[in-house]
PDB file of N, CA and C in Angstrom:
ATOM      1  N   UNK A   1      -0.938  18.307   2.402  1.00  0.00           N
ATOM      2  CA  UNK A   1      -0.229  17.056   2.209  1.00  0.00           C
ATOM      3  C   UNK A   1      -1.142  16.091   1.443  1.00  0.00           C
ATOM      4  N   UNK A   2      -0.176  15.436   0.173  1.00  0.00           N
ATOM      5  CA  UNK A   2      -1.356  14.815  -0.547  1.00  0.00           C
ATOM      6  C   UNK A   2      -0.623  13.661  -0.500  1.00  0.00           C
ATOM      7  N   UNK A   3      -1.350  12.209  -0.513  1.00  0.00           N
ATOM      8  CA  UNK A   3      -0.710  11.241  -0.257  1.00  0.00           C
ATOM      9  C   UNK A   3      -0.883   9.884  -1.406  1.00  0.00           C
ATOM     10  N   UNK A   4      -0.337   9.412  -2.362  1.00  0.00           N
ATOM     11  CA  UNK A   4      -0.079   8.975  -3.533  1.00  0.00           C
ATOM     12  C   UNK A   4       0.584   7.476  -3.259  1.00  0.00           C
ATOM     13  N   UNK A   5      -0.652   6.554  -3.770  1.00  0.00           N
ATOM     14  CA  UNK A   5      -1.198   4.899  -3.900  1.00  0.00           C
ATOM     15  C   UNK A   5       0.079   5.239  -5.155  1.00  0.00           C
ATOM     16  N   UNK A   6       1.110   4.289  -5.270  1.00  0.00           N
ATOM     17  CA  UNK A   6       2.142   4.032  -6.172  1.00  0.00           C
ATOM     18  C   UNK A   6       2.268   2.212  -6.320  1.00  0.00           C
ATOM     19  N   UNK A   7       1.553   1.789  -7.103  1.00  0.00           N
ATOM     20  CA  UNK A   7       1.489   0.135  -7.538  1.00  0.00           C
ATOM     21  C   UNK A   7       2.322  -0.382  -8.995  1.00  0.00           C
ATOM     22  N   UNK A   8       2.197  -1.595  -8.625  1.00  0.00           N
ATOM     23  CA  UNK A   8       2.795  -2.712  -9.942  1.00  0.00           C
ATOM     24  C   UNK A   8       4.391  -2.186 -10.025  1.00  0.00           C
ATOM     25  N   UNK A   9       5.074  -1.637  -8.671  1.00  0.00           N
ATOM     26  CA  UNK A   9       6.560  -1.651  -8.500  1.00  0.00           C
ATOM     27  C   UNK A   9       7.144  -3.143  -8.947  1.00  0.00           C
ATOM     28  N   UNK A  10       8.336  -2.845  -9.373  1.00  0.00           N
ATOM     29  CA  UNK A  10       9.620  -3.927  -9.594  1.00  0.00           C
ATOM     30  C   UNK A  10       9.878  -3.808  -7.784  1.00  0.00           C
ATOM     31  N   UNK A  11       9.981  -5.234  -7.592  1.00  0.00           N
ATOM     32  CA  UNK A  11      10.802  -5.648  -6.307  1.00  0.00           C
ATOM     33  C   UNK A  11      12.152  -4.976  -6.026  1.00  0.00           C
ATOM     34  N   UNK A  12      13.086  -4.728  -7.240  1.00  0.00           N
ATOM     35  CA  UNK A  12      14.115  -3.680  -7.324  1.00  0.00           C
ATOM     36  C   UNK A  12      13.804  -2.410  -7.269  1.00  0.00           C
ATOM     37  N   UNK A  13      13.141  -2.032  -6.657  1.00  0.00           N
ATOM     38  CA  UNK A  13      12.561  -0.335  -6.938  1.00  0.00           C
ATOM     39  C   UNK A  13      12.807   0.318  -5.680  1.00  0.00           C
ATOM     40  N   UNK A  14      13.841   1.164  -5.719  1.00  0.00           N
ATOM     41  CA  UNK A  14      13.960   1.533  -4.092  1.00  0.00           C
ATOM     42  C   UNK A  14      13.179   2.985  -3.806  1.00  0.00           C
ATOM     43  N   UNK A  15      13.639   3.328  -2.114  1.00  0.00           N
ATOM     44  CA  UNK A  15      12.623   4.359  -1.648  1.00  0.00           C
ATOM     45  C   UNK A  15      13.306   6.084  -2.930  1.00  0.00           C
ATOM     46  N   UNK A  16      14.820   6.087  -2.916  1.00  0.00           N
ATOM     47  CA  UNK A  16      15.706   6.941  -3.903  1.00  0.00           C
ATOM     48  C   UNK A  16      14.867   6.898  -5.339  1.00  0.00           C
ATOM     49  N   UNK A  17      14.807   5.509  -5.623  1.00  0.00           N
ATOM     50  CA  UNK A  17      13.931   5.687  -6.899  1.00  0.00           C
ATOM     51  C   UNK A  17      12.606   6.537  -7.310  1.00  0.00           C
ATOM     52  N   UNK A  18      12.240   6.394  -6.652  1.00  0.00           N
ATOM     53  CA  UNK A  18      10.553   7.440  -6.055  1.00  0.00           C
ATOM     54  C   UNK A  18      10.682   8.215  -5.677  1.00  0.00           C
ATOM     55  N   UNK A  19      11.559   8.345  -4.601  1.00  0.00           N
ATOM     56  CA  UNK A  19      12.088  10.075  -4.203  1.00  0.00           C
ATOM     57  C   UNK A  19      12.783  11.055  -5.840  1.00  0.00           C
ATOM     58  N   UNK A  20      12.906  10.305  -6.869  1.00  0.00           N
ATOM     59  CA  UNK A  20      13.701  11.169  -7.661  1.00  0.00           C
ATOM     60  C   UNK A  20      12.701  10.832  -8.581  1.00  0.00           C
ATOM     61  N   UNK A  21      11.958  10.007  -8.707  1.00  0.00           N
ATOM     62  CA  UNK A  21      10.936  10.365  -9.756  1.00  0.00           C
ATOM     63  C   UNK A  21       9.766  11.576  -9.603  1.00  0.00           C
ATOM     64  N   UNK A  22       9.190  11.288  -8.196  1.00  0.00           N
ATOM     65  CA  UNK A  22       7.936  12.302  -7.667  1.00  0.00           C
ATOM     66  C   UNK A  22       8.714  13.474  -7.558  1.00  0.00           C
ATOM     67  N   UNK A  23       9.819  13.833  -7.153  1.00  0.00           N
ATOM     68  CA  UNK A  23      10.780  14.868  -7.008  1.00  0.00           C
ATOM     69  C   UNK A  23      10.647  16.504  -8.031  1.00  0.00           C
ATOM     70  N   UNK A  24      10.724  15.531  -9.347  1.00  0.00           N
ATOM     71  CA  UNK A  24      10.391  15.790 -10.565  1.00  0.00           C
ATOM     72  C   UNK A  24       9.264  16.896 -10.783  1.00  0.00           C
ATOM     73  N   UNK A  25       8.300  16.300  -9.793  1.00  0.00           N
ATOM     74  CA  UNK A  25       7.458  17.325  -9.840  1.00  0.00           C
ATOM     75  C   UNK A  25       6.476  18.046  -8.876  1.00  0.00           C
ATOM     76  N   UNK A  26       7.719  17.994  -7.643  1.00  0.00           N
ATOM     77  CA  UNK A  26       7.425  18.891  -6.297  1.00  0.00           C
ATOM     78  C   UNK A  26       7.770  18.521  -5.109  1.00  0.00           C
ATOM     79  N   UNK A  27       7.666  18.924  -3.894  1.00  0.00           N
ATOM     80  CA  UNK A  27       8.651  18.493  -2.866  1.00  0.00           C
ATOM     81  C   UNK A  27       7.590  17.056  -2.391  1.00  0.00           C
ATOM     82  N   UNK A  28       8.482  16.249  -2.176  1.00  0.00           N
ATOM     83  CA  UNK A  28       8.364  14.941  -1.134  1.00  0.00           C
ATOM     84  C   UNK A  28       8.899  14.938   0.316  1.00  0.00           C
ATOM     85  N   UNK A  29       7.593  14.428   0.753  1.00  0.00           N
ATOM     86  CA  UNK A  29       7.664  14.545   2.235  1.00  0.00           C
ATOM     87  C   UNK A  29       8.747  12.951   2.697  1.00  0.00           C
ATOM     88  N   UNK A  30       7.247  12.219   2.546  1.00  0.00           N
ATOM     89  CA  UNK A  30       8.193  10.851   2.231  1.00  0.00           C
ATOM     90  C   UNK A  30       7.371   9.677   1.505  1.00  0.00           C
ATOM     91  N   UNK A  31       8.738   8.288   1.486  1.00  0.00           N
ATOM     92  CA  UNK A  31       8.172   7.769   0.525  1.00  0.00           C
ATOM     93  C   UNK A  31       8.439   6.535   1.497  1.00  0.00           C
ATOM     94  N   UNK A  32       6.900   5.493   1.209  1.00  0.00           N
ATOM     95  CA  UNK A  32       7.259   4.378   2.055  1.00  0.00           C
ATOM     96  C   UNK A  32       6.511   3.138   1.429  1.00  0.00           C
ATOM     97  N   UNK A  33       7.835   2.156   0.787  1.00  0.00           N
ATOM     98  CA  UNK A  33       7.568   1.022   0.070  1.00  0.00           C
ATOM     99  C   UNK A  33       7.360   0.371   1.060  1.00  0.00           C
ATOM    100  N   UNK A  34       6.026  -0.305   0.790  1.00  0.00           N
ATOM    101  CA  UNK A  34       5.333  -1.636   1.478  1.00  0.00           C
ATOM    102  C   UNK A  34       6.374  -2.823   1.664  1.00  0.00           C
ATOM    103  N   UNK A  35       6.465  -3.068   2.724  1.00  0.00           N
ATOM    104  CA  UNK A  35       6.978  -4.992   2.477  1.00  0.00           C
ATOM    105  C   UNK A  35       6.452  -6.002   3.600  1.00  0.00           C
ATOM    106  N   UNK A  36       6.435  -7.040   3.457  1.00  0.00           N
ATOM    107  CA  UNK A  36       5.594  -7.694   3.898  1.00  0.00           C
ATOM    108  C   UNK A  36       6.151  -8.050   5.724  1.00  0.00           C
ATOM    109  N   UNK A  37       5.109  -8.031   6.386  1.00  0.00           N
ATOM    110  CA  UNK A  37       5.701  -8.323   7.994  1.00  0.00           C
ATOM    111  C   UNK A  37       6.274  -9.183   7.556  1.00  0.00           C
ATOM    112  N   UNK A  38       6.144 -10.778   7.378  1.00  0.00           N
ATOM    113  CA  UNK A  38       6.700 -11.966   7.932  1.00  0.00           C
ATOM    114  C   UNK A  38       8.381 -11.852   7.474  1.00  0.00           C
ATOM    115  N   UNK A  39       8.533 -11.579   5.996  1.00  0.00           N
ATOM    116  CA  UNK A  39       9.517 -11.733   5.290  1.00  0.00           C
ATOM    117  C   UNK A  39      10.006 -10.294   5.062  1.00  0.00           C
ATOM    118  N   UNK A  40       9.677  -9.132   4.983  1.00  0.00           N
ATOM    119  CA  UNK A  40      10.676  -8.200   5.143  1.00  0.00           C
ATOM    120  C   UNK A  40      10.312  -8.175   3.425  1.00  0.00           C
ATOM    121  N   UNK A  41      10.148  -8.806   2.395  1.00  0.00           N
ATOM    122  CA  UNK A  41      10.413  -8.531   1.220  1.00  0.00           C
ATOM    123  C   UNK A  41       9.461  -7.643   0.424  1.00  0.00           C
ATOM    124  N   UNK A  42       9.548  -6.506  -0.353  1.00  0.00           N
ATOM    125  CA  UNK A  42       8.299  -5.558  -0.667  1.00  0.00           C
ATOM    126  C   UNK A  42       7.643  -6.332  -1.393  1.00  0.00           C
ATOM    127  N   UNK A  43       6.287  -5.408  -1.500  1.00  0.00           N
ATOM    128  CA  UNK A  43       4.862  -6.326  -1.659  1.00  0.00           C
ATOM    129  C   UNK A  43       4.496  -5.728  -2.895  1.00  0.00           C
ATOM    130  N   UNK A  44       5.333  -4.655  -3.687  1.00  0.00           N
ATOM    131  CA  UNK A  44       5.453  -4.300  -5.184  1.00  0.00           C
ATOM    132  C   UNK A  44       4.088  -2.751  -4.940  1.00  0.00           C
ATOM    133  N   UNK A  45       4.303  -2.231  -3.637  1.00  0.00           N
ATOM    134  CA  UNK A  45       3.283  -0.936  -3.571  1.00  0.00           C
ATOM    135  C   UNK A  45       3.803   0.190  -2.542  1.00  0.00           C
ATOM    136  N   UNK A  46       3.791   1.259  -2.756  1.00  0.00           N
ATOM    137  CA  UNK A  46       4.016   2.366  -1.970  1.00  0.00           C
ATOM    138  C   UNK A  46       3.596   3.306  -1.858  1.00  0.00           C
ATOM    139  N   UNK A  47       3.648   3.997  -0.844  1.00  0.00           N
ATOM    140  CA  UNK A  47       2.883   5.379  -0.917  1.00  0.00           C
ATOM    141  C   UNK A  47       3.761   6.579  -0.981  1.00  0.00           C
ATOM    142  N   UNK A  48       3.558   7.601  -1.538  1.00  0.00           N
ATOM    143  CA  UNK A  48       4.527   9.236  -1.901  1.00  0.00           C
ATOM    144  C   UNK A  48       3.367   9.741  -1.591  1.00  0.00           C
ATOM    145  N   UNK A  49       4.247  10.827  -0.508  1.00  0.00           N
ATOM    146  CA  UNK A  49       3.800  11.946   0.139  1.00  0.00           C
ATOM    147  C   UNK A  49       4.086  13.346  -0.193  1.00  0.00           C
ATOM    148  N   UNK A  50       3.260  13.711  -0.880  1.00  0.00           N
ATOM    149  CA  UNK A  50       3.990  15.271  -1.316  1.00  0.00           C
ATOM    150  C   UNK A  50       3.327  16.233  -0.564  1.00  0.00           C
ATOM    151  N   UNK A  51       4.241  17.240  -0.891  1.00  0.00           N
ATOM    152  CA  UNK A  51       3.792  18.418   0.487  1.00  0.00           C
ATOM    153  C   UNK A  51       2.562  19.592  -0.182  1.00  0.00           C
ATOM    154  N   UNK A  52       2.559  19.672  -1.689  1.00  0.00           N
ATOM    155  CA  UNK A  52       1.139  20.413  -2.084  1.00  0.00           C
ATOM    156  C   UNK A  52       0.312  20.017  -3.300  1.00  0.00           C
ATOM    157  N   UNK A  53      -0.519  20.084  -2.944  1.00  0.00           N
ATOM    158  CA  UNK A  53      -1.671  19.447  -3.562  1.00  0.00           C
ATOM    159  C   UNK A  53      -1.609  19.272  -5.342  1.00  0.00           C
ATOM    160  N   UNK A  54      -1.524  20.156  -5.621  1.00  0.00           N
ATOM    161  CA  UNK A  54      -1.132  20.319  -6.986  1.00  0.00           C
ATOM    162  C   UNK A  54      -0.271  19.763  -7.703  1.00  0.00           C
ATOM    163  N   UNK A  55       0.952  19.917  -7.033  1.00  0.00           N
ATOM    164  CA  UNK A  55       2.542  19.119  -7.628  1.00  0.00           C
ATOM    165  C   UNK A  55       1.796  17.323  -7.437  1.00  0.00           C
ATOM    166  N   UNK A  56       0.912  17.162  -6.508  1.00  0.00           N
ATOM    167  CA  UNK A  56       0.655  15.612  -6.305  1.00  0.00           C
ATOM    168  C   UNK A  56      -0.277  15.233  -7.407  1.00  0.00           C
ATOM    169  N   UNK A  57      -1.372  16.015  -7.849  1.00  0.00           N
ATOM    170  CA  UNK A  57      -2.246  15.782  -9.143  1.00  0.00           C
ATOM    171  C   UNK A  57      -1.462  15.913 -10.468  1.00  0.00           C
ATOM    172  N   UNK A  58      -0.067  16.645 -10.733  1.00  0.00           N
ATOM    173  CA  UNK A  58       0.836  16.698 -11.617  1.00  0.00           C
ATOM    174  C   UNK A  58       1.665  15.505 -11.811  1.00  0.00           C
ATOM    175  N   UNK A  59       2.229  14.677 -10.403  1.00  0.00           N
ATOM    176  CA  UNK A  59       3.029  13.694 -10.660  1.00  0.00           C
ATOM    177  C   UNK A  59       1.684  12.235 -10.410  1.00  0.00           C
ATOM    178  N   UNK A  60       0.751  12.698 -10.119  1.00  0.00           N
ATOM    179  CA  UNK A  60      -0.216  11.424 -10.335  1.00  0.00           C
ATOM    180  C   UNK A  60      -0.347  11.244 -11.786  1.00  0.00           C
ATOM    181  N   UNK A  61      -0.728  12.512 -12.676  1.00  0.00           N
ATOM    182  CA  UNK A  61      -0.876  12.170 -14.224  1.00  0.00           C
ATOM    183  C   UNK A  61       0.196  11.883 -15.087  1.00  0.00           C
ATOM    184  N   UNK A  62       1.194  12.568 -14.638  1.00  0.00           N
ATOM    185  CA  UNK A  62       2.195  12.305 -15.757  1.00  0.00           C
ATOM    186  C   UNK A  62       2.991  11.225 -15.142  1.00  0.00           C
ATOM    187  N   UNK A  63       2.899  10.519 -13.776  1.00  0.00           N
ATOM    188  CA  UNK A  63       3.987   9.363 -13.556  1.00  0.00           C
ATOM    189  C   UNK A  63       2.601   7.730 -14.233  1.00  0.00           C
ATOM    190  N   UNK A  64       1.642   8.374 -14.120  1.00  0.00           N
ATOM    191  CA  UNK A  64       0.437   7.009 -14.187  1.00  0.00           C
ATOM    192  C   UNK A  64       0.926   6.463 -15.394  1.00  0.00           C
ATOM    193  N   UNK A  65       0.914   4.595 -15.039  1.00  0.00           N
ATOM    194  CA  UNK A  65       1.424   4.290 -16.607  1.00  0.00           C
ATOM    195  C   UNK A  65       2.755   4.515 -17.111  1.00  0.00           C
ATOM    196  N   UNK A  66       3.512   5.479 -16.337  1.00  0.00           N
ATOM    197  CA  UNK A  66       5.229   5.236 -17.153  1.00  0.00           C
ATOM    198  C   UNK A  66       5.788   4.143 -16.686  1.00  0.00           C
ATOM    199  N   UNK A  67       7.121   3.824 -17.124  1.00  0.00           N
ATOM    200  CA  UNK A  67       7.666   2.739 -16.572  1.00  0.00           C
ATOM    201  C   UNK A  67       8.698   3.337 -15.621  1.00  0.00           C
ATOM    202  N   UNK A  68       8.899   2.505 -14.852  1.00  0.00           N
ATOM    203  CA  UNK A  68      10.590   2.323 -13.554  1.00  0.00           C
ATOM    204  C   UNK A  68      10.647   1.081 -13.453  1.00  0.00           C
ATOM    205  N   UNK A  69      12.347   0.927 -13.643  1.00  0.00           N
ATOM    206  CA  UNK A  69      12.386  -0.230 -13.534  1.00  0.00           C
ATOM    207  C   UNK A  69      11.572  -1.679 -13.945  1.00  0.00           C
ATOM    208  N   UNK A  70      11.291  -1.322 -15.983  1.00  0.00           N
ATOM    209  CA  UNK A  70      10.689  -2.230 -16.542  1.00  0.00           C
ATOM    210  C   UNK A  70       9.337  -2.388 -16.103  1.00  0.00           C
ATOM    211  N   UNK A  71       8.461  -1.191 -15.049  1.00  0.00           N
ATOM    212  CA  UNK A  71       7.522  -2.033 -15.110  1.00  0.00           C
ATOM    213  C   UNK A  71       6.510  -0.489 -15.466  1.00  0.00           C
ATOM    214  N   UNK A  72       5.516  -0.919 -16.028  1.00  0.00           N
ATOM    215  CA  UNK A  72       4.290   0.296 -15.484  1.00  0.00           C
ATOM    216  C   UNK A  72       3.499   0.746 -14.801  1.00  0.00           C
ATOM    217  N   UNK A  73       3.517   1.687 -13.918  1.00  0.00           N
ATOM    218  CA  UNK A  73       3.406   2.314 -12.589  1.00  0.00           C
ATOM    219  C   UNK A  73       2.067   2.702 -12.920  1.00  0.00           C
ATOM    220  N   UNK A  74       1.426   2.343 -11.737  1.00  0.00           N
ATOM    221  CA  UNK A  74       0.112   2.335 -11.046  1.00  0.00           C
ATOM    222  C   UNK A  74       0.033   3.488 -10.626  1.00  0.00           C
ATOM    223  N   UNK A  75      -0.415   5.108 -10.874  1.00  0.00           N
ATOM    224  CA  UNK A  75      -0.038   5.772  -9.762  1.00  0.00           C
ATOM    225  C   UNK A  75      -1.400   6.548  -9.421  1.00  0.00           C
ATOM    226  N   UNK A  76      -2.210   6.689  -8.549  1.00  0.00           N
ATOM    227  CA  UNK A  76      -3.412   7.564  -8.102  1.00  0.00           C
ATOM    228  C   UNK A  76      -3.496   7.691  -6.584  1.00  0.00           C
ATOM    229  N   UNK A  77      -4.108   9.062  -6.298  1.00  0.00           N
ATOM    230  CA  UNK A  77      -4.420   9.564  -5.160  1.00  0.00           C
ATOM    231  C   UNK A  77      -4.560   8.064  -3.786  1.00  0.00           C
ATOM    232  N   UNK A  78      -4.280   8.049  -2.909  1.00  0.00           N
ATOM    233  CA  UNK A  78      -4.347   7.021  -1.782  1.00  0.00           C
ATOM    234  C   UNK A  78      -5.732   7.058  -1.197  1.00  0.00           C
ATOM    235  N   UNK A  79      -6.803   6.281  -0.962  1.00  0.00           N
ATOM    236  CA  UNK A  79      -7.739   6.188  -0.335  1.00  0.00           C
ATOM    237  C   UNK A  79      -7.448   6.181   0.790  1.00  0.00           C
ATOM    238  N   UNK A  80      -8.079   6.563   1.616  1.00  0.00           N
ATOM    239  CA  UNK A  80      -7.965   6.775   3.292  1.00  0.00           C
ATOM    240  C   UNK A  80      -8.246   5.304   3.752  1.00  0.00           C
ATOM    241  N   UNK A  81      -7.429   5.099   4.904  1.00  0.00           N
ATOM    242  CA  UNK A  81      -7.673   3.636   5.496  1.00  0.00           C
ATOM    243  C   UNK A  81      -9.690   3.406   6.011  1.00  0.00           C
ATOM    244  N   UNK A  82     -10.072   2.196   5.725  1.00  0.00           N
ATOM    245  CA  UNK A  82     -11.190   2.218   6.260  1.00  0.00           C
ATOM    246  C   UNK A  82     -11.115   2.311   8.339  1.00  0.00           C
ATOM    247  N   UNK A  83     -12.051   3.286   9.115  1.00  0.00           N
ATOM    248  CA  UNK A  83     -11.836   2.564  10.123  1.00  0.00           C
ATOM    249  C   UNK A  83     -13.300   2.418  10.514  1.00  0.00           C
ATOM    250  N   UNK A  84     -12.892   1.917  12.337  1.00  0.00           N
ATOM    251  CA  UNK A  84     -13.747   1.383  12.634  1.00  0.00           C
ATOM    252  C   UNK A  84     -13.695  -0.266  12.475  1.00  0.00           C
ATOM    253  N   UNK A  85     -14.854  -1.215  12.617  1.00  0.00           N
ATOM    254  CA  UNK A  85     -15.006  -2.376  12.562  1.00  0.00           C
ATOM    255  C   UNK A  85     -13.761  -3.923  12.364  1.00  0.00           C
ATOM    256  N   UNK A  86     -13.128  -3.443  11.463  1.00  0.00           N
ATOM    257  CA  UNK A  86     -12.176  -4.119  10.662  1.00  0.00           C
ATOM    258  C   UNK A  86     -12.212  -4.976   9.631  1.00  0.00           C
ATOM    259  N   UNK A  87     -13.259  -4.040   8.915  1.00  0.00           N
ATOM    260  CA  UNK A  87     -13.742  -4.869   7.426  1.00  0.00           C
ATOM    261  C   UNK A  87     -14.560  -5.892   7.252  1.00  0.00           C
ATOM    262  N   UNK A  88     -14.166  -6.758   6.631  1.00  0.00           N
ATOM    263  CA  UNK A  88     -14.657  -8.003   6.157  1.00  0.00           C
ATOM    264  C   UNK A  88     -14.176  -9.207   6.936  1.00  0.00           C
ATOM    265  N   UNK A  89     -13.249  -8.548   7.609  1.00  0.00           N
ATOM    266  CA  UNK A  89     -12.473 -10.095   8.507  1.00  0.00           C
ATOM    267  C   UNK A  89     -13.515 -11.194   9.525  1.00  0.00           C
ATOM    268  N   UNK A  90     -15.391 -11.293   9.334  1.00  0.00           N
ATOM    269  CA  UNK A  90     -15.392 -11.787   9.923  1.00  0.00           C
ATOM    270  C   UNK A  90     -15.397 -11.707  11.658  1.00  0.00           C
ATOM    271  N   UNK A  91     -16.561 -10.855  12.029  1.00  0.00           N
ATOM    272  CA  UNK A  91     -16.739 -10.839  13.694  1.00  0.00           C
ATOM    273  C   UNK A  91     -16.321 -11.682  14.342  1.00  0.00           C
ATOM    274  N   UNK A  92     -16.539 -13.159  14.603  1.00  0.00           N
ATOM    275  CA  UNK A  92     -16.139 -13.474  16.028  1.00  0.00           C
ATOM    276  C   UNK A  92     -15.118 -14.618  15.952  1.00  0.00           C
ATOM    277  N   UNK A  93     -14.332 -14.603  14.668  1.00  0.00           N
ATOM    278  CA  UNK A  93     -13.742 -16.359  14.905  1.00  0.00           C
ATOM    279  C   UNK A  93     -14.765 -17.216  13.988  1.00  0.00           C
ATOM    280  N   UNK A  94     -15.255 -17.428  14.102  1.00  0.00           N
ATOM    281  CA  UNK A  94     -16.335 -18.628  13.157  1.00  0.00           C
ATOM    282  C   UNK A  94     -15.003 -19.430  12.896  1.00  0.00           C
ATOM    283  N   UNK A  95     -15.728 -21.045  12.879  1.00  0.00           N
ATOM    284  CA  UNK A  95     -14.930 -22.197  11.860  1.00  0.00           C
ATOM    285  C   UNK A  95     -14.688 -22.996  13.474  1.00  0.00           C
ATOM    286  N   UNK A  96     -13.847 -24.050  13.078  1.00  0.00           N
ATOM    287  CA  UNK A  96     -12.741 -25.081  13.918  1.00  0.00           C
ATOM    288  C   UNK A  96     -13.113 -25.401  15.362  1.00  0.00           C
ATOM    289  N   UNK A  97     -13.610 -25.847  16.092  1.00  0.00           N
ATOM    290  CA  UNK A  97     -14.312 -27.045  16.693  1.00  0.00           C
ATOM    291  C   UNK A  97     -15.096 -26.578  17.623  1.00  0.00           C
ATOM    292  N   UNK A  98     -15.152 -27.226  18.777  1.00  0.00           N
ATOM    293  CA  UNK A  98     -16.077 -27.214  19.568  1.00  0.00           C
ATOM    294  C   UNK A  98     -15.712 -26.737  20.587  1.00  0.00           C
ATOM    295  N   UNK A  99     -14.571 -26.090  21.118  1.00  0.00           N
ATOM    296  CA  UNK A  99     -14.183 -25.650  22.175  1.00  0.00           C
ATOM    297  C   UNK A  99     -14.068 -26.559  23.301  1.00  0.00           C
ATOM    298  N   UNK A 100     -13.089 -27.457  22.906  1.00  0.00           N
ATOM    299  CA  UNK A 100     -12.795 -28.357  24.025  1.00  0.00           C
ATOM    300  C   UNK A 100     -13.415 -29.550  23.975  1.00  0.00           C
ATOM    301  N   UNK A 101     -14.472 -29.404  24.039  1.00  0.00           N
ATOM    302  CA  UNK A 101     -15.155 -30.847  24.109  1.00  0.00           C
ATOM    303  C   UNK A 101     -15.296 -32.209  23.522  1.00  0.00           C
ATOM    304  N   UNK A 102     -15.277 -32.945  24.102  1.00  0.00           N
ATOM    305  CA  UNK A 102     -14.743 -34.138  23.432  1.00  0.00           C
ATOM    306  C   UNK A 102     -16.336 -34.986  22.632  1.00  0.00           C
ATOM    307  N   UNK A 103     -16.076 -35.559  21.867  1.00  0.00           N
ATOM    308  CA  UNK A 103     -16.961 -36.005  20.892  1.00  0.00           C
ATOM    309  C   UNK A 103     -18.192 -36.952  21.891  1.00  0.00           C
ATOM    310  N   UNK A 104     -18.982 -36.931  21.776  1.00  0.00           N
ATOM    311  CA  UNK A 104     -20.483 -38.183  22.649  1.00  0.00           C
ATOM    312  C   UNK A 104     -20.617 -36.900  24.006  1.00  0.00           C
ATOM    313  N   UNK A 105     -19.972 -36.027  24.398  1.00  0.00           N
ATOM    314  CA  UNK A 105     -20.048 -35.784  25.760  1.00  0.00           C
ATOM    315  C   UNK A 105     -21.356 -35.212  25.631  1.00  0.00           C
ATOM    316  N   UNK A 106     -21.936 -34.253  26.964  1.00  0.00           N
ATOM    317  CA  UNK A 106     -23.488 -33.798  26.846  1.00  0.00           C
ATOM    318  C   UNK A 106     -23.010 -32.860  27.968  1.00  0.00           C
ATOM    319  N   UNK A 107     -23.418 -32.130  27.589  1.00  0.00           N
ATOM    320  CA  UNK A 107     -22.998 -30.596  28.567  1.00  0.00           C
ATOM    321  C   UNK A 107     -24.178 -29.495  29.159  1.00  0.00           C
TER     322      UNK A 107
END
């Protein structure tokens, strides 16, 4: 199972659209356009899942750079999520006040 970073989507670009483009050139497992928690609206990125390795290095080169839906498609292999830690977000909170305490007090 090879799993395929698909960017710079049209907001009109549905999951059918990608299923019949990657299709093209081998079986799809599945396809899952990003959209954003708050609003539900896609975030213009998705990932295609194809079921062998090969057909996925075939529709990575020849879909990279075409257009759908007016736009030109981003398409390369998916990096694995980082884990562990949770990035850059910043260990403990840092920033915004003093935890309660009111300004002159002495603790």
């Amino acid at each position: 199972m090879t799993n395929i970073f698909v960017g710079n989507l049209s907001f009109q670009t549905t999951q059918q659209d990608l299923m019949t483009a990657f299709a093209a050139y081998g079986n799809v497992e599945r396809v899952n356009i990003v959209t954003d928690r708050d609003t539900g609206q896609p975030r213009g990125f998705a990932f295609v899942e194809m079921t062998e390795r090969r057909d996925a290095e075939t529709a990575i080169s020849q879909l990279n750079g075409s257009e759908l839906n007016g736009r030109a498609l981003n398409v390369n292999e998916a990096r694995p999520k980082p884990t562990g830690g949770g990035g850059d977000r910043g260990g403990r909170g840092g920033g915004g006040g003093g935890g309660g305490r009111g300004r002159g007090q002495r603790w």
